[in-house]
PDB file of N, CA and C in Angstrom:
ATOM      1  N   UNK A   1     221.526 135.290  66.952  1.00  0.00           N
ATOM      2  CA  UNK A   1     221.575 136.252  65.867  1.00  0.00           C
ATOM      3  C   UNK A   1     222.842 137.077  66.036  1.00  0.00           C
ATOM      4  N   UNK A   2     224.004 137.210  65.460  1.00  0.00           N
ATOM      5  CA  UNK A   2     225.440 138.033  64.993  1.00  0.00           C
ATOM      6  C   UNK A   2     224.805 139.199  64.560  1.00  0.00           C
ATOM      7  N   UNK A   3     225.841 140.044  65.099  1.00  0.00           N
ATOM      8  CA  UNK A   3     225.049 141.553  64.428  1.00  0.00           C
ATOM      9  C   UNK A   3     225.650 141.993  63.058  1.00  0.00           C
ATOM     10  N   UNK A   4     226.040 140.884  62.365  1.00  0.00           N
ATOM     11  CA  UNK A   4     226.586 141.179  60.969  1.00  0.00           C
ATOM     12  C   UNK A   4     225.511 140.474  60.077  1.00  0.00           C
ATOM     13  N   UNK A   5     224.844 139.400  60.956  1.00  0.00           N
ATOM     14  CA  UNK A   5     223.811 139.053  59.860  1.00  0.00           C
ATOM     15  C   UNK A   5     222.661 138.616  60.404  1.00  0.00           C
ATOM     16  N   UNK A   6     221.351 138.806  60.222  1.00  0.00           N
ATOM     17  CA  UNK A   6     219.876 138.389  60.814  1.00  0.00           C
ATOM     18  C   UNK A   6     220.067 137.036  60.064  1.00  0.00           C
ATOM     19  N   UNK A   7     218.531 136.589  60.678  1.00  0.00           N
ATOM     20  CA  UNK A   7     218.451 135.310  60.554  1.00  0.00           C
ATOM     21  C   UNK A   7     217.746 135.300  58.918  1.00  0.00           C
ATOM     22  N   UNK A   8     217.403 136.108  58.180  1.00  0.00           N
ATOM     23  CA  UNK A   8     217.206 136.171  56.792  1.00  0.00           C
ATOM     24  C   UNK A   8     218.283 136.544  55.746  1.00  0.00           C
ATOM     25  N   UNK A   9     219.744 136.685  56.883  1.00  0.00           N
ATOM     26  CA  UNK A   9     220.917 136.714  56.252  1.00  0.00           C
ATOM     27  C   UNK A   9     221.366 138.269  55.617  1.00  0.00           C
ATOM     28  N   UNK A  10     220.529 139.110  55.847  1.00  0.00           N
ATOM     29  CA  UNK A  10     220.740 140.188  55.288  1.00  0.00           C
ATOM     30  C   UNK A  10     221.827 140.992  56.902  1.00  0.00           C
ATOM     31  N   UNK A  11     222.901 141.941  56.434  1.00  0.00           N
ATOM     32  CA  UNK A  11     223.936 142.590  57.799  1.00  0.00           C
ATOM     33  C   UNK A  11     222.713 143.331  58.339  1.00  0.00           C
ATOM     34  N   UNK A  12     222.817 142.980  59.613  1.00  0.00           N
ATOM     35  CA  UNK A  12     222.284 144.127  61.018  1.00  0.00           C
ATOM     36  C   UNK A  12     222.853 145.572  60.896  1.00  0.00           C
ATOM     37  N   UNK A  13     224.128 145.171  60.625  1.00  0.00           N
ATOM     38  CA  UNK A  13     225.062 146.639  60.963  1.00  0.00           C
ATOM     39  C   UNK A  13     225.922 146.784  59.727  1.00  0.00           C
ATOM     40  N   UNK A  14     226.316 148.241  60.066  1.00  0.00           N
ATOM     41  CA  UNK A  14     226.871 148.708  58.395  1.00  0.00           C
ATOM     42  C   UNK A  14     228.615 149.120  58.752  1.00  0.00           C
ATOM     43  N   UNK A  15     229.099 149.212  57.562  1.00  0.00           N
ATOM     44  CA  UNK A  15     230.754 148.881  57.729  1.00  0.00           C
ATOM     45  C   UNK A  15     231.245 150.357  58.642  1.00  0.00           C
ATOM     46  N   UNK A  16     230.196 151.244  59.332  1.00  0.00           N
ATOM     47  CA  UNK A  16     230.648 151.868  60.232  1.00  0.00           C
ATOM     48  C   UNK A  16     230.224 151.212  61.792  1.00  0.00           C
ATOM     49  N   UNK A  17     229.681 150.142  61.713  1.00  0.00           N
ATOM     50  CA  UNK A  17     229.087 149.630  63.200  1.00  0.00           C
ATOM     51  C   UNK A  17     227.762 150.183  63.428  1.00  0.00           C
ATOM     52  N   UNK A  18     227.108 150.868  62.493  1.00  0.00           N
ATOM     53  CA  UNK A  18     225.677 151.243  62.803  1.00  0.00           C
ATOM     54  C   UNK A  18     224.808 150.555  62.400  1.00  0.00           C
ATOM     55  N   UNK A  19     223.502 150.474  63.084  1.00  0.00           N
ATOM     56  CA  UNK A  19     222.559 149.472  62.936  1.00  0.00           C
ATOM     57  C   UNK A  19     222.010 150.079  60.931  1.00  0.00           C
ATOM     58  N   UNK A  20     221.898 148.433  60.172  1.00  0.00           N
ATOM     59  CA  UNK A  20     221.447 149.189  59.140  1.00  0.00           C
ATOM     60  C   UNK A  20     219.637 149.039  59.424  1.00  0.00           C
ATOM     61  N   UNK A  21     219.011 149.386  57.815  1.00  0.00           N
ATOM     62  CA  UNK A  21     217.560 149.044  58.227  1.00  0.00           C
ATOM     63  C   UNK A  21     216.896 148.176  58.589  1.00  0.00           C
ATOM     64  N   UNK A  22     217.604 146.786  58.488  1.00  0.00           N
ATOM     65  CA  UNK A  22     217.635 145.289  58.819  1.00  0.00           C
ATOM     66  C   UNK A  22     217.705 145.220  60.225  1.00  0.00           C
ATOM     67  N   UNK A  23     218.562 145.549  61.195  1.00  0.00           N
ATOM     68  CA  UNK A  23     218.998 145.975  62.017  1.00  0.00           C
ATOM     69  C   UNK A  23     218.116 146.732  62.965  1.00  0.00           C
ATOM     70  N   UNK A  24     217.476 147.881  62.383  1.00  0.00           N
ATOM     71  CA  UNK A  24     216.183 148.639  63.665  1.00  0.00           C
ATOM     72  C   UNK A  24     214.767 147.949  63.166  1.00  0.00           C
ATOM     73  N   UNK A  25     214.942 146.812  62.092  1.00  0.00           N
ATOM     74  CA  UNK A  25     213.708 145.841  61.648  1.00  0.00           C
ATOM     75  C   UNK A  25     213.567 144.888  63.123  1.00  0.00           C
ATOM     76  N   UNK A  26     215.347 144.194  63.068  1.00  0.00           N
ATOM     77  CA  UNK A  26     215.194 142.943  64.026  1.00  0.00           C
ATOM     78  C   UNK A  26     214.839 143.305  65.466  1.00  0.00           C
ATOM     79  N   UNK A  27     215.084 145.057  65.632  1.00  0.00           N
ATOM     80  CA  UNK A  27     215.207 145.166  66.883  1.00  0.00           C
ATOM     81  C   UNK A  27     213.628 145.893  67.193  1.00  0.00           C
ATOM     82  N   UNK A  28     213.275 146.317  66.417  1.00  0.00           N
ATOM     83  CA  UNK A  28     211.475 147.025  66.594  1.00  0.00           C
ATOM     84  C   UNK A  28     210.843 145.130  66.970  1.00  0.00           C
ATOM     85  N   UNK A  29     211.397 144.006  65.917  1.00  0.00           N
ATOM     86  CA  UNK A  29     210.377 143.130  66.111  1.00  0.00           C
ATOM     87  C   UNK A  29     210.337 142.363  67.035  1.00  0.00           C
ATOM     88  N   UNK A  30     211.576 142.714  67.919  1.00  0.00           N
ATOM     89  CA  UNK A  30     211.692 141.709  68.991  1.00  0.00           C
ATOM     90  C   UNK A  30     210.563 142.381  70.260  1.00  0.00           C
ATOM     91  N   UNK A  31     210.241 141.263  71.250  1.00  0.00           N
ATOM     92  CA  UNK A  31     209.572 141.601  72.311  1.00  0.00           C
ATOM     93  C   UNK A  31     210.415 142.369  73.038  1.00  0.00           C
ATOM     94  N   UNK A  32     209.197 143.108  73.880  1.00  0.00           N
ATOM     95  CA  UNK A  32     210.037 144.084  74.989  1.00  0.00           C
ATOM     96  C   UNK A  32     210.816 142.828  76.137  1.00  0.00           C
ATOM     97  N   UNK A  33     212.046 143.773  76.348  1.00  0.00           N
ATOM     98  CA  UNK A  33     212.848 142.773  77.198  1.00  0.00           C
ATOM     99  C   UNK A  33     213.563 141.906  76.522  1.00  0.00           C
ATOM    100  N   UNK A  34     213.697 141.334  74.761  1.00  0.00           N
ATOM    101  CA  UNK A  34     214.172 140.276  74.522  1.00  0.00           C
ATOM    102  C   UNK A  34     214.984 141.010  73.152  1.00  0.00           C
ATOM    103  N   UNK A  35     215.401 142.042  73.128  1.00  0.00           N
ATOM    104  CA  UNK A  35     215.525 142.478  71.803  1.00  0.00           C
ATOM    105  C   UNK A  35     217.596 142.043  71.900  1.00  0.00           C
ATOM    106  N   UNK A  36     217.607 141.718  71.147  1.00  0.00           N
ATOM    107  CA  UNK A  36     219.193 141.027  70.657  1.00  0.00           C
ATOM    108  C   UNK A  36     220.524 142.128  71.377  1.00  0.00           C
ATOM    109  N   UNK A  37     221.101 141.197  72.423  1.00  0.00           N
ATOM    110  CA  UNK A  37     221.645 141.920  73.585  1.00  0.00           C
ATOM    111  C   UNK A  37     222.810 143.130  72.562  1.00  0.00           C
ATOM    112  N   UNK A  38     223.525 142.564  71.596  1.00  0.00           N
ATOM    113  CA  UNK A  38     224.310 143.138  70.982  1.00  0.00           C
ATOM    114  C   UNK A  38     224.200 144.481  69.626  1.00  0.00           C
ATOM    115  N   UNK A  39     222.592 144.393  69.746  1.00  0.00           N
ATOM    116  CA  UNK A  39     222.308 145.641  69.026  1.00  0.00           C
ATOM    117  C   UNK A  39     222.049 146.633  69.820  1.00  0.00           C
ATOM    118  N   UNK A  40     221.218 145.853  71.123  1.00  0.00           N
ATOM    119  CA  UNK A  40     220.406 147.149  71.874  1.00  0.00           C
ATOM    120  C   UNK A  40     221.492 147.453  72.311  1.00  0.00           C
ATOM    121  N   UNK A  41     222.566 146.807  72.892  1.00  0.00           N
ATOM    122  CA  UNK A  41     223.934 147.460  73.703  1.00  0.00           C
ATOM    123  C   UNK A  41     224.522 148.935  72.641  1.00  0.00           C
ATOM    124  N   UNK A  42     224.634 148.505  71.464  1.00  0.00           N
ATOM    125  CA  UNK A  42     225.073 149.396  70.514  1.00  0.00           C
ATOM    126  C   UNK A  42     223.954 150.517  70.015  1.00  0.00           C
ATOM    127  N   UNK A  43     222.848 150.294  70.119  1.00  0.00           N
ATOM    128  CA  UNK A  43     222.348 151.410  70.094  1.00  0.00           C
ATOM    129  C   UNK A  43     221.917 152.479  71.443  1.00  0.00           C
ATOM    130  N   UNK A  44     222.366 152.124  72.872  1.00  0.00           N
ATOM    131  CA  UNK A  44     222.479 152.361  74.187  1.00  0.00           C
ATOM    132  C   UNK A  44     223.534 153.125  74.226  1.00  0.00           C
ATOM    133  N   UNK A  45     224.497 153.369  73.326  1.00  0.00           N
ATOM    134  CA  UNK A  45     225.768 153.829  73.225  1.00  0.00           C
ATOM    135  C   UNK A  45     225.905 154.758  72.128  1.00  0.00           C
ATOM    136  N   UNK A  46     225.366 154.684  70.847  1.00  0.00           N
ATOM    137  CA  UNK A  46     225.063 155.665  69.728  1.00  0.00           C
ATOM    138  C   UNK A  46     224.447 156.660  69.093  1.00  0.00           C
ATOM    139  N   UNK A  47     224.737 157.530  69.798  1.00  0.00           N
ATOM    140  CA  UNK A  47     223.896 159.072  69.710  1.00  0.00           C
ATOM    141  C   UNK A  47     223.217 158.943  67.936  1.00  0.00           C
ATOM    142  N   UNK A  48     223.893 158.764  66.944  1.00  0.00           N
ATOM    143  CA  UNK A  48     223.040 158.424  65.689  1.00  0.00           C
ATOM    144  C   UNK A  48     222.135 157.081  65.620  1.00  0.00           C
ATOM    145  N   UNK A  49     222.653 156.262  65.772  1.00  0.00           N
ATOM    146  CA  UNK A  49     221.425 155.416  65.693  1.00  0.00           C
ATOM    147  C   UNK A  49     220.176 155.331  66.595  1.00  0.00           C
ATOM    148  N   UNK A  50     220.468 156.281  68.058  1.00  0.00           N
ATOM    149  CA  UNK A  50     219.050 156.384  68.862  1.00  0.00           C
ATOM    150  C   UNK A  50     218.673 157.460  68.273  1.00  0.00           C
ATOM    151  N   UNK A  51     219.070 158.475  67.674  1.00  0.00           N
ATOM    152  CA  UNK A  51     218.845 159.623  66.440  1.00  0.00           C
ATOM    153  C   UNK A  51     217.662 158.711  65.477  1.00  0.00           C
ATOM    154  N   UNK A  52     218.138 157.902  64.656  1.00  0.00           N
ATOM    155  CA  UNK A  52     217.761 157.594  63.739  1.00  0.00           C
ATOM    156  C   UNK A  52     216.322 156.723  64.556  1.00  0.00           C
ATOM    157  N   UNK A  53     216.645 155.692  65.828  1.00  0.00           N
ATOM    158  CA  UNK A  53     215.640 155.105  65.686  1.00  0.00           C
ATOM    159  C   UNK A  53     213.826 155.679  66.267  1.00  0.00           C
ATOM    160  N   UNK A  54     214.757 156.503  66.903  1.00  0.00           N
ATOM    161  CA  UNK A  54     213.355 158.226  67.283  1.00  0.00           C
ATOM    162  C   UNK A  54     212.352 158.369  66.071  1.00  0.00           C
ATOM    163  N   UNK A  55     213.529 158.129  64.952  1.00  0.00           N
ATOM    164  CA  UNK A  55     212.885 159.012  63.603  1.00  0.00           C
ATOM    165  C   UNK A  55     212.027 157.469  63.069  1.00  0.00           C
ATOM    166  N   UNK A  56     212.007 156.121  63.564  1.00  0.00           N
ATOM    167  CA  UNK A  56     211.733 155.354  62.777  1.00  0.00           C
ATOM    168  C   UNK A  56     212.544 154.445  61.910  1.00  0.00           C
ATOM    169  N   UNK A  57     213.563 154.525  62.435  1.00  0.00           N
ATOM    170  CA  UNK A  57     214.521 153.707  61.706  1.00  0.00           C
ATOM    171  C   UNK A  57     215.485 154.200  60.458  1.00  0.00           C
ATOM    172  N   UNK A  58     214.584 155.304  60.209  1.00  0.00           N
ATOM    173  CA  UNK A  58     215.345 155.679  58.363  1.00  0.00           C
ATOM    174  C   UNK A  58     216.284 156.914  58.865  1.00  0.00           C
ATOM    175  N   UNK A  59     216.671 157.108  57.956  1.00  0.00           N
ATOM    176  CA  UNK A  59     218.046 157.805  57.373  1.00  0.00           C
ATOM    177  C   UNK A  59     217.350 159.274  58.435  1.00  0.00           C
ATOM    178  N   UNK A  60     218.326 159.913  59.062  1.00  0.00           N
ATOM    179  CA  UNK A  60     218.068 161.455  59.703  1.00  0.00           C
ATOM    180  C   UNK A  60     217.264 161.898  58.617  1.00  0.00           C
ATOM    181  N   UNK A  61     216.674 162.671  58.757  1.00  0.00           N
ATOM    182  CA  UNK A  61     215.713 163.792  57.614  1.00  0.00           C
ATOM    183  C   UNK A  61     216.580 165.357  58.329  1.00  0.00           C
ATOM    184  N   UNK A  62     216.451 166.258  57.517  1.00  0.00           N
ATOM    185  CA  UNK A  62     216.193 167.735  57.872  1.00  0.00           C
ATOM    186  C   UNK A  62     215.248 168.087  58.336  1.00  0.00           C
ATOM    187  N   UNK A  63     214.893 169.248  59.166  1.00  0.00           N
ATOM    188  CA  UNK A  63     213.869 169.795  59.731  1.00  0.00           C
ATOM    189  C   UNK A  63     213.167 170.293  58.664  1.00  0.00           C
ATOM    190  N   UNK A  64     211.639 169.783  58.890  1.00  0.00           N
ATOM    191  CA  UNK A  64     210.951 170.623  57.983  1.00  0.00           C
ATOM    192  C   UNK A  64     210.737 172.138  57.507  1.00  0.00           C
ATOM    193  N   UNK A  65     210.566 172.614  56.939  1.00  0.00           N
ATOM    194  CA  UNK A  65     210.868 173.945  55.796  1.00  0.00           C
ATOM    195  C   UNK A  65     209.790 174.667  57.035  1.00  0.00           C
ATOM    196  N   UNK A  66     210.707 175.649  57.670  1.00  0.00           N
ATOM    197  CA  UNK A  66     209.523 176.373  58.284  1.00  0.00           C
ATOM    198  C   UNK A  66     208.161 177.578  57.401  1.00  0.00           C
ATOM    199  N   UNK A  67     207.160 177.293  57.611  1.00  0.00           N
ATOM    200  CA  UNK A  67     206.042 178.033  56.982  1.00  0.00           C
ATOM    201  C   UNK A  67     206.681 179.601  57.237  1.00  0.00           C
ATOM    202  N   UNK A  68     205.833 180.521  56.222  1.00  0.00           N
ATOM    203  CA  UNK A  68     205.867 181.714  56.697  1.00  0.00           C
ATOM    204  C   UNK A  68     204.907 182.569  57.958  1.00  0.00           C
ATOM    205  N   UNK A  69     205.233 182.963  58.586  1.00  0.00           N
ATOM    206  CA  UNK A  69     204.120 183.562  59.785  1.00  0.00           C
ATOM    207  C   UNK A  69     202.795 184.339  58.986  1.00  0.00           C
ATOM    208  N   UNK A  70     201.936 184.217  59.290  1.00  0.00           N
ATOM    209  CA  UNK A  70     200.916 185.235  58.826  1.00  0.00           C
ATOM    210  C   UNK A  70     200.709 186.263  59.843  1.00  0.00           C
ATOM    211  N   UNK A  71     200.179 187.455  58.637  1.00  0.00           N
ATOM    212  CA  UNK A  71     200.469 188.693  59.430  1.00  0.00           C
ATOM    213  C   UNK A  71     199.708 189.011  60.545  1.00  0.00           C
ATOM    214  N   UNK A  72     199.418 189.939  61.539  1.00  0.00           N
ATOM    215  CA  UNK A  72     198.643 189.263  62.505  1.00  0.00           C
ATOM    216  C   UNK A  72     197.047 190.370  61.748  1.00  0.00           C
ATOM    217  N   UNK A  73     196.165 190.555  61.990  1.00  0.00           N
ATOM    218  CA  UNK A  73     195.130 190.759  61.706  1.00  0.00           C
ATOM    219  C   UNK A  73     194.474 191.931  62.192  1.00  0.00           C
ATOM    220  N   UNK A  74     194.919 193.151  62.003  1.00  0.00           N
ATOM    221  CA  UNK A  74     194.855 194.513  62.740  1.00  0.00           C
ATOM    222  C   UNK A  74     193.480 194.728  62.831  1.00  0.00           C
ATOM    223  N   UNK A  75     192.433 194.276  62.343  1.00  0.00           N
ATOM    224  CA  UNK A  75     191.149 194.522  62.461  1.00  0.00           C
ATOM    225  C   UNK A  75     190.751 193.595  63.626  1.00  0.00           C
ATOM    226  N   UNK A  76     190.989 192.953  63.951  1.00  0.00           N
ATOM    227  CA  UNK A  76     190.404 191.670  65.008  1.00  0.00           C
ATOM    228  C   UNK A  76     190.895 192.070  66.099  1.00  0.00           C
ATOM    229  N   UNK A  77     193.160 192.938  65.976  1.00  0.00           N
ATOM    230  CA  UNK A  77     192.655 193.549  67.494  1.00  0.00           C
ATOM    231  C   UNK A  77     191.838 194.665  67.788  1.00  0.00           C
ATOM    232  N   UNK A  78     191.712 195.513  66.545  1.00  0.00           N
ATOM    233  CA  UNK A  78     190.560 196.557  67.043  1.00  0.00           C
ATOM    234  C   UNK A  78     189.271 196.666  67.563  1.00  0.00           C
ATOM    235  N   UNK A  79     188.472 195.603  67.350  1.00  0.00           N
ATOM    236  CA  UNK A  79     187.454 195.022  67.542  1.00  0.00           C
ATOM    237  C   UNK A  79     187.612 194.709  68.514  1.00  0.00           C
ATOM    238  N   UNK A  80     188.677 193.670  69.371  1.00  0.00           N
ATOM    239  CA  UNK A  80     188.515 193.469  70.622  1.00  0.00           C
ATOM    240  C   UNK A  80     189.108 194.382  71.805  1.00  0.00           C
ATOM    241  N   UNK A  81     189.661 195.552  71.111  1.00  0.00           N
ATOM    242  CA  UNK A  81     189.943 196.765  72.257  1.00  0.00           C
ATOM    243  C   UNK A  81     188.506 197.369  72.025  1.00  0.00           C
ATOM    244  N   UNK A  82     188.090 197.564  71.029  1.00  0.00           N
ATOM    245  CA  UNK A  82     187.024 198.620  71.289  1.00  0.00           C
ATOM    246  C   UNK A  82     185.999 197.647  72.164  1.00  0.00           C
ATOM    247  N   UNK A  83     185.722 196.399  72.154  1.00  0.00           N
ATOM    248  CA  UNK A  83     184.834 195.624  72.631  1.00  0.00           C
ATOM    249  C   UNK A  83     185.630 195.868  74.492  1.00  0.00           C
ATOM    250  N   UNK A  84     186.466 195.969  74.296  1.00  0.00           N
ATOM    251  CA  UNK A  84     186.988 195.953  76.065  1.00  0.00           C
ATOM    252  C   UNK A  84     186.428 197.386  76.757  1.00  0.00           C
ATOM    253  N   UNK A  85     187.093 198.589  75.785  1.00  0.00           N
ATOM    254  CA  UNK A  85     186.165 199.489  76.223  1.00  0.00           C
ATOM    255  C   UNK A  85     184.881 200.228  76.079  1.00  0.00           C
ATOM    256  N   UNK A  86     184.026 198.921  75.692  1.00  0.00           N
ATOM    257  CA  UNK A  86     182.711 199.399  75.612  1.00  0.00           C
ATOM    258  C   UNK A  86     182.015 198.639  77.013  1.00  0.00           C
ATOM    259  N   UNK A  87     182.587 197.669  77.161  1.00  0.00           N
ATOM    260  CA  UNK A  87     182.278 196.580  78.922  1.00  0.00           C
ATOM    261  C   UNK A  87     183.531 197.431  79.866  1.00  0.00           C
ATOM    262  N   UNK A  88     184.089 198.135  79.929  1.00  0.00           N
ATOM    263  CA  UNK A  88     184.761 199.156  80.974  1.00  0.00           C
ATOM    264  C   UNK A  88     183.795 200.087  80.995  1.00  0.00           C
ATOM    265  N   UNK A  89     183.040 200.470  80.328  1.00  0.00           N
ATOM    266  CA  UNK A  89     182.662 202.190  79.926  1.00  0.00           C
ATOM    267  C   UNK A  89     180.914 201.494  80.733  1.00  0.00           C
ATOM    268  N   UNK A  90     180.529 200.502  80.614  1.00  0.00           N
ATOM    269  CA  UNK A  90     179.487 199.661  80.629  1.00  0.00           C
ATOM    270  C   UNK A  90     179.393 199.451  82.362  1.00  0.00           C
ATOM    271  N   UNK A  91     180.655 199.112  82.671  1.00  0.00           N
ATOM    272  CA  UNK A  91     180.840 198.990  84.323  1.00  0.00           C
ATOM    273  C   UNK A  91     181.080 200.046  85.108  1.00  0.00           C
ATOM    274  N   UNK A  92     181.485 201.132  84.462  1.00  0.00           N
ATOM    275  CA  UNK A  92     181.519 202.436  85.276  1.00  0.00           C
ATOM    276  C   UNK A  92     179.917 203.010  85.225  1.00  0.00           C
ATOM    277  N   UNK A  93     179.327 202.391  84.222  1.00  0.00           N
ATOM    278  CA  UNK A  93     177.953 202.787  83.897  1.00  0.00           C
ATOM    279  C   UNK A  93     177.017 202.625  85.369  1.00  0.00           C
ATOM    280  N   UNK A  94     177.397 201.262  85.710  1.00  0.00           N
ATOM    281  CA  UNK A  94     176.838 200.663  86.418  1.00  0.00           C
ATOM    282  C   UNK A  94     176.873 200.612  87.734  1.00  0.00           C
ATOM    283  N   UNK A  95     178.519 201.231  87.707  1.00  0.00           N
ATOM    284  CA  UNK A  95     178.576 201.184  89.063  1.00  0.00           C
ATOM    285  C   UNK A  95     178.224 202.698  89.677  1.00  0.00           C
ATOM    286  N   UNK A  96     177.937 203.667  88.555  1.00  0.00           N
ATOM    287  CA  UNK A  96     177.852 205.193  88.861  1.00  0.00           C
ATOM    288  C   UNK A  96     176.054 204.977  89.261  1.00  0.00           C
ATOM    289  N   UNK A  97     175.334 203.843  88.649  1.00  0.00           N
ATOM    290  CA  UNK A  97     173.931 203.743  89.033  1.00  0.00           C
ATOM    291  C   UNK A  97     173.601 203.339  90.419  1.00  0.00           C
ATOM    292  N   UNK A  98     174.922 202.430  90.857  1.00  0.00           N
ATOM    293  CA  UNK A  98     174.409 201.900  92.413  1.00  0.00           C
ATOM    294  C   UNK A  98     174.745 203.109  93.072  1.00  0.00           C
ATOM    295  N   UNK A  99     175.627 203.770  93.210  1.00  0.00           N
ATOM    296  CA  UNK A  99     175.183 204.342  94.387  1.00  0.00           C
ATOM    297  C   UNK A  99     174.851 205.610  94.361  1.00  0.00           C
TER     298      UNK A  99
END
């Protein structure tokens, strides 16, 4: 297999030397250990195409749209301070009973 054309004749690689989608097809389908010495060499060497093949083969994406934070919930920490010092207030209780 030439890395200009698979065996279904379609180019491996694109007129910059990067693997096209044909290309991280032939090389996902090969067995481990047997994958076509002249792609894996070139993608062993190509910060974008081991980019791309991380992602699955396709084109880089952008990072997804980060969400907005939600606000945090001022009632839930109040509840659990007052719950802390009602089991502080609870253990001094207890410990003023032992001795």
């Amino acid at each position: 297999m030439s890395p200009t054309g698979g065996a279904d004749g379609r180019a491996l690689v694109d007129a910059r030397g990067c693997l096209t989608p044909a290309g991280f097809a032939a090389l996902s389908r090969a067995p481990i250990g047997r994958a076509p010495a002249d792609l894996a060499a070139h993608v062993a060497g190509c910060p974008r195409c081991q980019e791309r093949m991380l992602a699955g083969g396709a084109a880089a994406r952008p990072a997804p749209a980060v969400r907005a934070r939600r606000t945090p919930r001022l009632w839930l920490g109040l509840v659990l301070a007052f719950a802390a010092l009602v089991l502080a207030l609870g253990a001094l209780i207890l410990a003023a009973r032992v001795r």
